[in-house]
C-alpha atoms as a PDB file:
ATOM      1  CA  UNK A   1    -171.402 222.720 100.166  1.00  0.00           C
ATOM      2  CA  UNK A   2    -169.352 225.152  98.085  1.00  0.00           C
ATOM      3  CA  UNK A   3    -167.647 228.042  99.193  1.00  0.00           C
ATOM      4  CA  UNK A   4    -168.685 231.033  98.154  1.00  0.00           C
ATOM      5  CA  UNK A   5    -166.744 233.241  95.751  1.00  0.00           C
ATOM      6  CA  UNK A   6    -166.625 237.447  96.040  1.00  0.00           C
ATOM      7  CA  UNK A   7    -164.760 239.563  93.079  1.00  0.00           C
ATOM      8  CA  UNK A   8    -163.499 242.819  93.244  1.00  0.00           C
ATOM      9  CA  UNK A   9    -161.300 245.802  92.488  1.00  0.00           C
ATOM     10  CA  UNK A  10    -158.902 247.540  94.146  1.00  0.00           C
ATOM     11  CA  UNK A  11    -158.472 251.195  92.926  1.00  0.00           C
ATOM     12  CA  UNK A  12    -155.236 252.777  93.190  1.00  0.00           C
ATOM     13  CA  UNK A  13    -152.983 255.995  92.093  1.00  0.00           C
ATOM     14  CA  UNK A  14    -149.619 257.301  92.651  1.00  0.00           C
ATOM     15  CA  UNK A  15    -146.474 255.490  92.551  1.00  0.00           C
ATOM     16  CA  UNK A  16    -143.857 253.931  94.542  1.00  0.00           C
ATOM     17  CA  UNK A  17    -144.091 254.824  98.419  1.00  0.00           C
ATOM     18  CA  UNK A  18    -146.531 257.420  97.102  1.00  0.00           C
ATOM     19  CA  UNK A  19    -149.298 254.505  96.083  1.00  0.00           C
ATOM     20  CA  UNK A  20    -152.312 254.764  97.707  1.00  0.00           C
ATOM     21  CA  UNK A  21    -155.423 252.291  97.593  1.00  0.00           C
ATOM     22  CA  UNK A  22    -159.355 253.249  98.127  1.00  0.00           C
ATOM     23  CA  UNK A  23    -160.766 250.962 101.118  1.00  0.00           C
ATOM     24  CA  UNK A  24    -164.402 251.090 101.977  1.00  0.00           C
ATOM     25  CA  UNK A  25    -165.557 250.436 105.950  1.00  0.00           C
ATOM     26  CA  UNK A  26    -167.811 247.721 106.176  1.00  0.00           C
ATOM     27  CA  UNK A  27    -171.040 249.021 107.520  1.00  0.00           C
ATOM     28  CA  UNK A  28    -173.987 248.211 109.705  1.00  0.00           C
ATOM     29  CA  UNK A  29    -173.817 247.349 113.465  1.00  0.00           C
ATOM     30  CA  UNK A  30    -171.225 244.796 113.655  1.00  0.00           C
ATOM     31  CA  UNK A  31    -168.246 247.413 112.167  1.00  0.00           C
ATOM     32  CA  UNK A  32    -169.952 250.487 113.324  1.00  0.00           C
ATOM     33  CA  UNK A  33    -167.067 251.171 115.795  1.00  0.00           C
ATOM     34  CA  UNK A  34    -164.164 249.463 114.804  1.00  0.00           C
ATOM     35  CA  UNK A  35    -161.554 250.504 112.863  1.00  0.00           C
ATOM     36  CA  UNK A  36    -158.599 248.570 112.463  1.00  0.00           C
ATOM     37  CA  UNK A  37    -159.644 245.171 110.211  1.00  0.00           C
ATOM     38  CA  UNK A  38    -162.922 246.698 109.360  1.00  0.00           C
ATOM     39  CA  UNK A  39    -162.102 248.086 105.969  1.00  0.00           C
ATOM     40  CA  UNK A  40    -162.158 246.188 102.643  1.00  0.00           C
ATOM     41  CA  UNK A  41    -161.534 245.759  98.868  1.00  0.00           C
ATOM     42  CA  UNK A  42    -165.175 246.787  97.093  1.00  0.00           C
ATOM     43  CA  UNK A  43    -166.023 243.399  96.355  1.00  0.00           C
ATOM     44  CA  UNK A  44    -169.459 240.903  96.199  1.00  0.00           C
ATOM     45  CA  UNK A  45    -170.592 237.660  95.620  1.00  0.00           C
ATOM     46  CA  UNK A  46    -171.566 236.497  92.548  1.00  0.00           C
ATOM     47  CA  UNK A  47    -172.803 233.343  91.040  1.00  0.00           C
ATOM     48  CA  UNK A  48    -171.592 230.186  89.151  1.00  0.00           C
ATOM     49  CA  UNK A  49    -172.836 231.284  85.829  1.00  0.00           C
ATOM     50  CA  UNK A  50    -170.944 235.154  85.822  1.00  0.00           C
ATOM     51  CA  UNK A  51    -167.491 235.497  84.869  1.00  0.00           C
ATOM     52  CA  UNK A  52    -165.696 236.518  87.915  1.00  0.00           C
ATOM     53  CA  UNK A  53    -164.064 239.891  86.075  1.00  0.00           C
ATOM     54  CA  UNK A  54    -167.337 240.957  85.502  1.00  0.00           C
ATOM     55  CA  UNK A  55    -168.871 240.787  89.187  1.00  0.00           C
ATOM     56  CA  UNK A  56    -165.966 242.534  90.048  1.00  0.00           C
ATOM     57  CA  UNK A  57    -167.064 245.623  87.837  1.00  0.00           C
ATOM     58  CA  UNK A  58    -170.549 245.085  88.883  1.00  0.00           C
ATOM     59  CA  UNK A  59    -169.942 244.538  92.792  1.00  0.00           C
ATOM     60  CA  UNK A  60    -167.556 247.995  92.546  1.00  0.00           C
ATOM     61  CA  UNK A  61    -170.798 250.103  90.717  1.00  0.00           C
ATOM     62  CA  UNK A  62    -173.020 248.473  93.635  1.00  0.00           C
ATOM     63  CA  UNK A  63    -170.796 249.069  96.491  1.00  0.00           C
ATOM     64  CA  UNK A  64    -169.704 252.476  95.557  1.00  0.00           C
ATOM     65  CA  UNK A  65    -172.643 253.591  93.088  1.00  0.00           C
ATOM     66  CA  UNK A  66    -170.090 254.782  90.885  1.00  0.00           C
ATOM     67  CA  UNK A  67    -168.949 252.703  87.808  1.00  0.00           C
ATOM     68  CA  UNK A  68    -164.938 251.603  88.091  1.00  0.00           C
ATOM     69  CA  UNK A  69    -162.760 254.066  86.084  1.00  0.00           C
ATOM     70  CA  UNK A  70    -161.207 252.995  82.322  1.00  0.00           C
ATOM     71  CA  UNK A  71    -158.192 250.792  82.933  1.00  0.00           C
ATOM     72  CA  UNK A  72    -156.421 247.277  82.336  1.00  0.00           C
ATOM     73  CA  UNK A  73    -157.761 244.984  85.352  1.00  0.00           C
ATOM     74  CA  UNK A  74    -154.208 243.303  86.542  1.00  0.00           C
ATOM     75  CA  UNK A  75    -155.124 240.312  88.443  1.00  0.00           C
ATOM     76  CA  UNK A  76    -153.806 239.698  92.252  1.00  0.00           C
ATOM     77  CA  UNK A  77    -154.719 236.339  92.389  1.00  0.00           C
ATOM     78  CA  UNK A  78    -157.498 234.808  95.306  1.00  0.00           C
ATOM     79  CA  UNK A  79    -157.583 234.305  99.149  1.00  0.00           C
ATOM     80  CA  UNK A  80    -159.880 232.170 101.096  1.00  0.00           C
ATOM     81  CA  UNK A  81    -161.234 234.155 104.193  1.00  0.00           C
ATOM     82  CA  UNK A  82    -161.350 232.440 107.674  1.00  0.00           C
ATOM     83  CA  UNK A  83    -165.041 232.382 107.062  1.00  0.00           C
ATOM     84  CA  UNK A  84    -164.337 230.164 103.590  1.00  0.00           C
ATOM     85  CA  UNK A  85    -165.168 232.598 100.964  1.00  0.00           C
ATOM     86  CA  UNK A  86    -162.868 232.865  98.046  1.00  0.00           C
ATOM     87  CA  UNK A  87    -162.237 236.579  97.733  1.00  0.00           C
ATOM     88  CA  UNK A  88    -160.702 237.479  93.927  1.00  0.00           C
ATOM     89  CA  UNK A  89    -159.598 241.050  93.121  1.00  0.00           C
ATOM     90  CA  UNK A  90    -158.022 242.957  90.614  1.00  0.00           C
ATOM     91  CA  UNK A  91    -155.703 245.781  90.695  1.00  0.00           C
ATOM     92  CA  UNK A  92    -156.954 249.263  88.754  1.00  0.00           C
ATOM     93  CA  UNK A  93    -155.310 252.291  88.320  1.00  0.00           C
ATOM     94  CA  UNK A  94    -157.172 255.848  88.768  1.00  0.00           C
ATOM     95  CA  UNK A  95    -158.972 257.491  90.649  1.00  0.00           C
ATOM     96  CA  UNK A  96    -162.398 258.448  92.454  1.00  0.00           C
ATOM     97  CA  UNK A  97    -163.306 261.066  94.683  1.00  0.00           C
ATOM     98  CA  UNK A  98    -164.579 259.298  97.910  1.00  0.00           C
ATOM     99  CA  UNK A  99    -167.275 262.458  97.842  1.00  0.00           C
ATOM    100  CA  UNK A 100    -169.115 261.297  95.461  1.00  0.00           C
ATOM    101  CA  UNK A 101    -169.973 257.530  96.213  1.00  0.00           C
ATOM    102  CA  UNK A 102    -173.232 256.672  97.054  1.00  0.00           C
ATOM    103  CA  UNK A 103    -173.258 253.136  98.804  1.00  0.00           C
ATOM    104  CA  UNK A 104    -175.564 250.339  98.163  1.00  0.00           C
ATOM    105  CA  UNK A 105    -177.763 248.876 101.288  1.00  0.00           C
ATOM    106  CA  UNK A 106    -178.167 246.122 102.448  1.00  0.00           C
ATOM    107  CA  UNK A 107    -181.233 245.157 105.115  1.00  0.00           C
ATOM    108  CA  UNK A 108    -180.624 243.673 108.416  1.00  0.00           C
ATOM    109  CA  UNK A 109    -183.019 242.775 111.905  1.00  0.00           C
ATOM    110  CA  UNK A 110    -181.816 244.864 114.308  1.00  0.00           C
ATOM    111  CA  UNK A 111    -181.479 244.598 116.994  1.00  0.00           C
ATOM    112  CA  UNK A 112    -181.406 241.136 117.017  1.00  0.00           C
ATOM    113  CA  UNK A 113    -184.304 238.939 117.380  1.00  0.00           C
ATOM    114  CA  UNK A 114    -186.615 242.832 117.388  1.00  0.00           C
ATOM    115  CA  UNK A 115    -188.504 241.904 114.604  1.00  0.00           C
ATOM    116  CA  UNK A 116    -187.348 245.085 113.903  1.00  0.00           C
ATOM    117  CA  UNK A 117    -185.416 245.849 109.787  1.00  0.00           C
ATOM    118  CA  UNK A 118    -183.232 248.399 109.406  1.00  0.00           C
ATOM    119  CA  UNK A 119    -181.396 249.109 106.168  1.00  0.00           C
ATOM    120  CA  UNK A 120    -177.916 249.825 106.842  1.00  0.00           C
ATOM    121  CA  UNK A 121    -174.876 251.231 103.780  1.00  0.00           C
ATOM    122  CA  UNK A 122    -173.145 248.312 102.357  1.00  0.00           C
ATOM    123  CA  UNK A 123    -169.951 250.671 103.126  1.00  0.00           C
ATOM    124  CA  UNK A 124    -170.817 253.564 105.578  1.00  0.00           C
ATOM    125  CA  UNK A 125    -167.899 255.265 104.501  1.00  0.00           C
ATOM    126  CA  UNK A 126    -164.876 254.999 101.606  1.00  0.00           C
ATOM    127  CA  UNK A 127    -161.111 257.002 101.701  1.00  0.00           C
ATOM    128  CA  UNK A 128    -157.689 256.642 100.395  1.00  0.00           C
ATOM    129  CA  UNK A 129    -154.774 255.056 102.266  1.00  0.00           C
ATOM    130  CA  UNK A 130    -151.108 255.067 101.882  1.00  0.00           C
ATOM    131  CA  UNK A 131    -150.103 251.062 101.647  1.00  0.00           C
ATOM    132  CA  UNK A 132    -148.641 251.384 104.815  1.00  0.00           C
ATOM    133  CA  UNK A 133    -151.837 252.329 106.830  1.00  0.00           C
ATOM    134  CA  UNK A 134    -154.304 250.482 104.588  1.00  0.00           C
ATOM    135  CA  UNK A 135    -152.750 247.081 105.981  1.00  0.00           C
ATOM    136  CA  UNK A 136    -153.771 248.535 109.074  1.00  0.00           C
ATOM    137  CA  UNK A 137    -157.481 249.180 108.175  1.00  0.00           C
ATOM    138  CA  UNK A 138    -157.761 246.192 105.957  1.00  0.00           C
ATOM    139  CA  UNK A 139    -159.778 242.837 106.888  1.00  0.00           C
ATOM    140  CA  UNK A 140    -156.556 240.444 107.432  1.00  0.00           C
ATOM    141  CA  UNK A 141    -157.427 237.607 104.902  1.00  0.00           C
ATOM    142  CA  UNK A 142    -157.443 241.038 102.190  1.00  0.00           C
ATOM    143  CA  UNK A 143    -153.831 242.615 103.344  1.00  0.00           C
ATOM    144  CA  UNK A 144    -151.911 240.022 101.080  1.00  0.00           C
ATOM    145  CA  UNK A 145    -153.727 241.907  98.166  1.00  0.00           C
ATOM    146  CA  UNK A 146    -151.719 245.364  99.032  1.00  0.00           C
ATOM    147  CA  UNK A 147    -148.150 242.813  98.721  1.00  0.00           C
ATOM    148  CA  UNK A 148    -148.905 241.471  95.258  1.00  0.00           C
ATOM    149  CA  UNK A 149    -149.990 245.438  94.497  1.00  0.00           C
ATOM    150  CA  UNK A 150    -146.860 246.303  95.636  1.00  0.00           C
ATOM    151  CA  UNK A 151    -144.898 243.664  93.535  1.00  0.00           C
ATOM    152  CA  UNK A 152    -146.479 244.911  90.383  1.00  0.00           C
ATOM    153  CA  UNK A 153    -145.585 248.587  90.532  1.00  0.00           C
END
């Protein structure tokens, strides 16, 4: 079986120990109350057939329901997450007020085995973090993303 492959794009402004990068917390049940290693890139799977630069754009209008500002996409690379997904992002400069972002959904039984479905936000909340603190708040397969940022700027 293949692994599965996510794209996405990490947003980011200022410069030097000024840079900060927009992290969205995971939602539903499972995240609902933790913090640290529940944030992420805005990222989704996407399918053999789509170019992977271009799920990235569409994951980041899904997740955030706002379309990724103007800018040159600088690639950081892949990581392969403990669960074997291959996550790809690229790095994009501007900006985005969290305010306005209007998460996608995503449905889920819940509780568990309730027959019950719930839809829950694909991110129940998105902010801006100083490098520093997002390696904190990010998933830890994601953090090496904020290193190769770092080497670029």
């Amino acid at each position: 079986m293949a692994a599965k492959h996510s794209a996405g794009i990490l947003l980011h402004r200022g410069t030097g120990d000024d840079t900060e990068v927009l992290l969205g917390h995971m939602g539903g049940p499972f995240w609902a109350r933790k913090d640290a290693g529940a944030w992420t890139v805005p990222k989704g799977e996407y399918a053999d057939d789509e170019e992977p630069v271009a799920a990235a754009r569409r994951e980041f209008l899904e997740e955030l329901g706002l379309p990724a500002p103007d800018g040159e996409l600088a690639p950081l690379g892949e990581v392969r997450q403990s669960g074997g997904k291959v996550v790809t992002v690229w790095a994009l400069e501007g900006d985005l007020d969290p305010s306005a972002v209007v998460p996608g959904t995503f449905e889920l039984e819940w509780p568990p085995r309730s027959g019950r479905v719930q839809e829950f936000p694909e991110l129940d909340r998105v902010a801006w973090f100083p490098l520093a603190e997002a390696g904190e708040k990010l998933v830890k397969a994601q953090r090496v993303f904020l290193d190769r940022l770092a080497a670029l700027r």
